[in-house]
N, C-alpha and C. Protein backbone atom coordinates (compact mmCIF):
# COMPACT_ATOMS: atom_id res chain seq x y z
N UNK A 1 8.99 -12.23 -18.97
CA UNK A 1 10.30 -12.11 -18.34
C UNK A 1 10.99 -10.85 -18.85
N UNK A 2 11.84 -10.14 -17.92
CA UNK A 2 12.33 -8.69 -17.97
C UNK A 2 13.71 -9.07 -17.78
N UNK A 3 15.07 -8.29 -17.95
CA UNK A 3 16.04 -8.16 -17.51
C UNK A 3 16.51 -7.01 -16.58
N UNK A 4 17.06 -6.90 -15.77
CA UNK A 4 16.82 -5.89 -15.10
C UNK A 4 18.02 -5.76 -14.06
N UNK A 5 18.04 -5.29 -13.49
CA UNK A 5 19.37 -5.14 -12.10
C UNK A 5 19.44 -6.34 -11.64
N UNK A 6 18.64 -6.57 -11.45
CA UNK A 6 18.63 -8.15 -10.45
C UNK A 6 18.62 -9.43 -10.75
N UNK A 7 19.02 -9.31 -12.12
CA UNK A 7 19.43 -10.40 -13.54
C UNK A 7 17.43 -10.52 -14.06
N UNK A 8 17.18 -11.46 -14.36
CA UNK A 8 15.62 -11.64 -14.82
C UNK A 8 14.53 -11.83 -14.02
N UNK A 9 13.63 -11.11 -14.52
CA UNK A 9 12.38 -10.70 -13.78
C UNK A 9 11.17 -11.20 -14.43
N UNK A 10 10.85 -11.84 -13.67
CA UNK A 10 9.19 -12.45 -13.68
C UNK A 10 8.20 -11.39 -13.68
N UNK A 11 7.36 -11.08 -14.61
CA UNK A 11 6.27 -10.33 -14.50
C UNK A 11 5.02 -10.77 -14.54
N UNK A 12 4.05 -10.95 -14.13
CA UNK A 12 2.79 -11.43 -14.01
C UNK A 12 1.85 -10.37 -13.38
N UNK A 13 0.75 -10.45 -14.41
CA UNK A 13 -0.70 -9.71 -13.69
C UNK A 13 -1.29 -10.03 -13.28
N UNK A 14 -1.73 -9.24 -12.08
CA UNK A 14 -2.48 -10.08 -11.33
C UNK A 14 -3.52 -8.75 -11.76
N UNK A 15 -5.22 -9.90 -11.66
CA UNK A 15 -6.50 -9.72 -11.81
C UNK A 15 -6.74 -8.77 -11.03
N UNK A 16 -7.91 -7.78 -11.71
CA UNK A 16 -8.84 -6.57 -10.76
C UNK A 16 -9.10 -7.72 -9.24
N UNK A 17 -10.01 -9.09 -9.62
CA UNK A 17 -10.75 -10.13 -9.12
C UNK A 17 -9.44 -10.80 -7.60
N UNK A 18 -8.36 -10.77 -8.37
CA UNK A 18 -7.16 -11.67 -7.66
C UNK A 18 -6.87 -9.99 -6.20
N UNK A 19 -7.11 -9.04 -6.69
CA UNK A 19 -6.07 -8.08 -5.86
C UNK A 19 -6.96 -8.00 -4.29
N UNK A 20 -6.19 -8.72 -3.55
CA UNK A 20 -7.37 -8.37 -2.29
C UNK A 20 -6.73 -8.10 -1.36
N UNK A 21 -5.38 -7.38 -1.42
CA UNK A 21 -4.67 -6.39 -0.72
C UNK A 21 -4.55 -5.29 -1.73
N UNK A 22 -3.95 -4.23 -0.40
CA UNK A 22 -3.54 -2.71 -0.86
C UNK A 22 -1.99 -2.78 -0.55
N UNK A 23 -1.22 -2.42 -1.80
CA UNK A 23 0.37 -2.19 -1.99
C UNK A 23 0.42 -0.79 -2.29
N UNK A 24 1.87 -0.38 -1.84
CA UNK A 24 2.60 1.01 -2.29
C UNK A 24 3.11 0.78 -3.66
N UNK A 25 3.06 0.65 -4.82
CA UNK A 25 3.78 0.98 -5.79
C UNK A 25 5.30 1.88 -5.64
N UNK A 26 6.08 1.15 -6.14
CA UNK A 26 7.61 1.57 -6.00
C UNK A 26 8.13 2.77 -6.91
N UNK A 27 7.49 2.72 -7.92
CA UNK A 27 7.08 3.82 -8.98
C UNK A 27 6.52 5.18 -9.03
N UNK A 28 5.68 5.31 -8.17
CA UNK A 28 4.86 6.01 -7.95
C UNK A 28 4.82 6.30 -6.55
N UNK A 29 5.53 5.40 -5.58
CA UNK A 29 4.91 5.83 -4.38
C UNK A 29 3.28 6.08 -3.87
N UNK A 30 2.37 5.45 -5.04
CA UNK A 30 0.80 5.62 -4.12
C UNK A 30 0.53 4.29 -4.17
N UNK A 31 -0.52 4.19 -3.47
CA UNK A 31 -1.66 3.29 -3.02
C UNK A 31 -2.06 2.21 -4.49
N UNK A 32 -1.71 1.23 -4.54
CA UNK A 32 -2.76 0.33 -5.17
C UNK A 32 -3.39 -0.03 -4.60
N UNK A 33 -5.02 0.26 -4.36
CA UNK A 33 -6.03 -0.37 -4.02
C UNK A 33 -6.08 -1.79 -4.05
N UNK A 34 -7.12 -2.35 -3.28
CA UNK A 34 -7.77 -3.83 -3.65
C UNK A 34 -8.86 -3.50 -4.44
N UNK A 35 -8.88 -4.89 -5.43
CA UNK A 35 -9.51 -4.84 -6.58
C UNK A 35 -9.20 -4.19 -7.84
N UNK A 36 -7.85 -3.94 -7.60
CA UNK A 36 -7.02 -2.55 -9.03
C UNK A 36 -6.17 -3.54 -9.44
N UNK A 37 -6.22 -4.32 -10.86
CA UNK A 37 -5.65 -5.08 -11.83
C UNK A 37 -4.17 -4.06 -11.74
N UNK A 38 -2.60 -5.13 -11.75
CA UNK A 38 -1.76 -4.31 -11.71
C UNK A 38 -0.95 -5.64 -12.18
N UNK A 39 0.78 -5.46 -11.85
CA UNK A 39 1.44 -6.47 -12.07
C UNK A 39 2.26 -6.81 -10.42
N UNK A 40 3.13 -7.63 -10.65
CA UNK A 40 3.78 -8.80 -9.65
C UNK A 40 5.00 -8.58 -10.18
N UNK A 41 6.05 -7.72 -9.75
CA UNK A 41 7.49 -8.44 -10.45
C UNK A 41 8.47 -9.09 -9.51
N UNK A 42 8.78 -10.18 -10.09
CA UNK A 42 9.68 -11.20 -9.05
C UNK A 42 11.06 -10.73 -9.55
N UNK A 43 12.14 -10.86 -9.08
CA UNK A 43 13.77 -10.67 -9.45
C UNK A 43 13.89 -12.32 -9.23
N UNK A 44 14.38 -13.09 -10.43
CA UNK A 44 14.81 -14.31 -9.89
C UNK A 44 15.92 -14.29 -8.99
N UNK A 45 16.77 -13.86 -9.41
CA UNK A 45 17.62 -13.95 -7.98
C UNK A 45 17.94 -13.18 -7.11
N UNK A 46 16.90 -12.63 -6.73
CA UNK A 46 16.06 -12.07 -5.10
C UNK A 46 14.54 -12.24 -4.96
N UNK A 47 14.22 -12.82 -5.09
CA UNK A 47 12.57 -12.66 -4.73
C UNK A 47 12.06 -12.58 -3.94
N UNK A 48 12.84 -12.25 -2.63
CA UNK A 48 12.63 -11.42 -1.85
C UNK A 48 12.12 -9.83 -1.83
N UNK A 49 12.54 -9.09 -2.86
CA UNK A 49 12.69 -8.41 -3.45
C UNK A 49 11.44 -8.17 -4.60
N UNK A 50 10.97 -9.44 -4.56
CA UNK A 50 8.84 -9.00 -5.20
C UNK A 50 8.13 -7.32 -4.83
N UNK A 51 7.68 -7.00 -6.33
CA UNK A 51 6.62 -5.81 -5.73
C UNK A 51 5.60 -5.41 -6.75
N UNK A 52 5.02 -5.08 -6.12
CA UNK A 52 3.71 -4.87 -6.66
C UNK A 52 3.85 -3.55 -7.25
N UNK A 53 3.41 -3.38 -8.61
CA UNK A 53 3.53 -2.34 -9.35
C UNK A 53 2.70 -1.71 -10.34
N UNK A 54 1.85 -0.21 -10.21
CA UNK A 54 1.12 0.03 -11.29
C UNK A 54 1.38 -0.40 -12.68
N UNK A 55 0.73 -0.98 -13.48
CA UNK A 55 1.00 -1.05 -15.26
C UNK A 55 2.21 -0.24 -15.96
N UNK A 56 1.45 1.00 -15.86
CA UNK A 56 1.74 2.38 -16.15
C UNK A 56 3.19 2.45 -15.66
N UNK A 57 3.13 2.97 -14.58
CA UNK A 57 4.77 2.81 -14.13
C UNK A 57 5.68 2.33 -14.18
N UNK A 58 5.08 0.67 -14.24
CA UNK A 58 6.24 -0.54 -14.62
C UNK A 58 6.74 -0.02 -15.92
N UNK A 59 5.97 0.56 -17.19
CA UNK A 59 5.77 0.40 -18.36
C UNK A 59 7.11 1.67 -18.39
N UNK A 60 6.77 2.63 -17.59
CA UNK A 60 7.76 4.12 -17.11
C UNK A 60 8.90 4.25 -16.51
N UNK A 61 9.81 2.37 -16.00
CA UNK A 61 10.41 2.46 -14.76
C UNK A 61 11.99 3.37 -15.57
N UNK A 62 12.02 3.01 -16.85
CA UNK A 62 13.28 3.29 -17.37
C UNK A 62 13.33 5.19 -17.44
N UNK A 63 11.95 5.74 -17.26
CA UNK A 63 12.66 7.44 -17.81
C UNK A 63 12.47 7.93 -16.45
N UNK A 64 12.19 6.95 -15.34
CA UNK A 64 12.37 8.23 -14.18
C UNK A 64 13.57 8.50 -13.57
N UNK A 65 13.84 9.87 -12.73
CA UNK A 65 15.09 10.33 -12.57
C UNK A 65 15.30 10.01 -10.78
């Protein structure tokens, strides 16, 4: 669990094995493949608002401009 804009955030990884769609990363703007181990972040209060996000980036969301 994260805190974040959207009060607390669920983070979960999902498996190389589990990924069997391709997402845009919000971070990065590219391609997560299927089959590319990444994370899931939920906003509890929007989870509507779920996205799929490189490691790396999630790990980066605080220094980008």
């Amino acid at each position: 669990m994260w805190n974040g804009l959207y009060g607390t955030v669920e983070v979960r990884r999902v498996q190389p094995y589990e990924a069997n769609k391709v997402y845009v990363c919000p971070g990065c703007h590219q391609h997560i493949p299927k089959g590319t181990g990444h994370l899931v972040c939920v906003p509890s209060d929007a989870p509507d608002l779920r996205r799929h996000w490189h490691k790396g980036c999630w790990e980066r969301r605080d220094r980008r401009t």
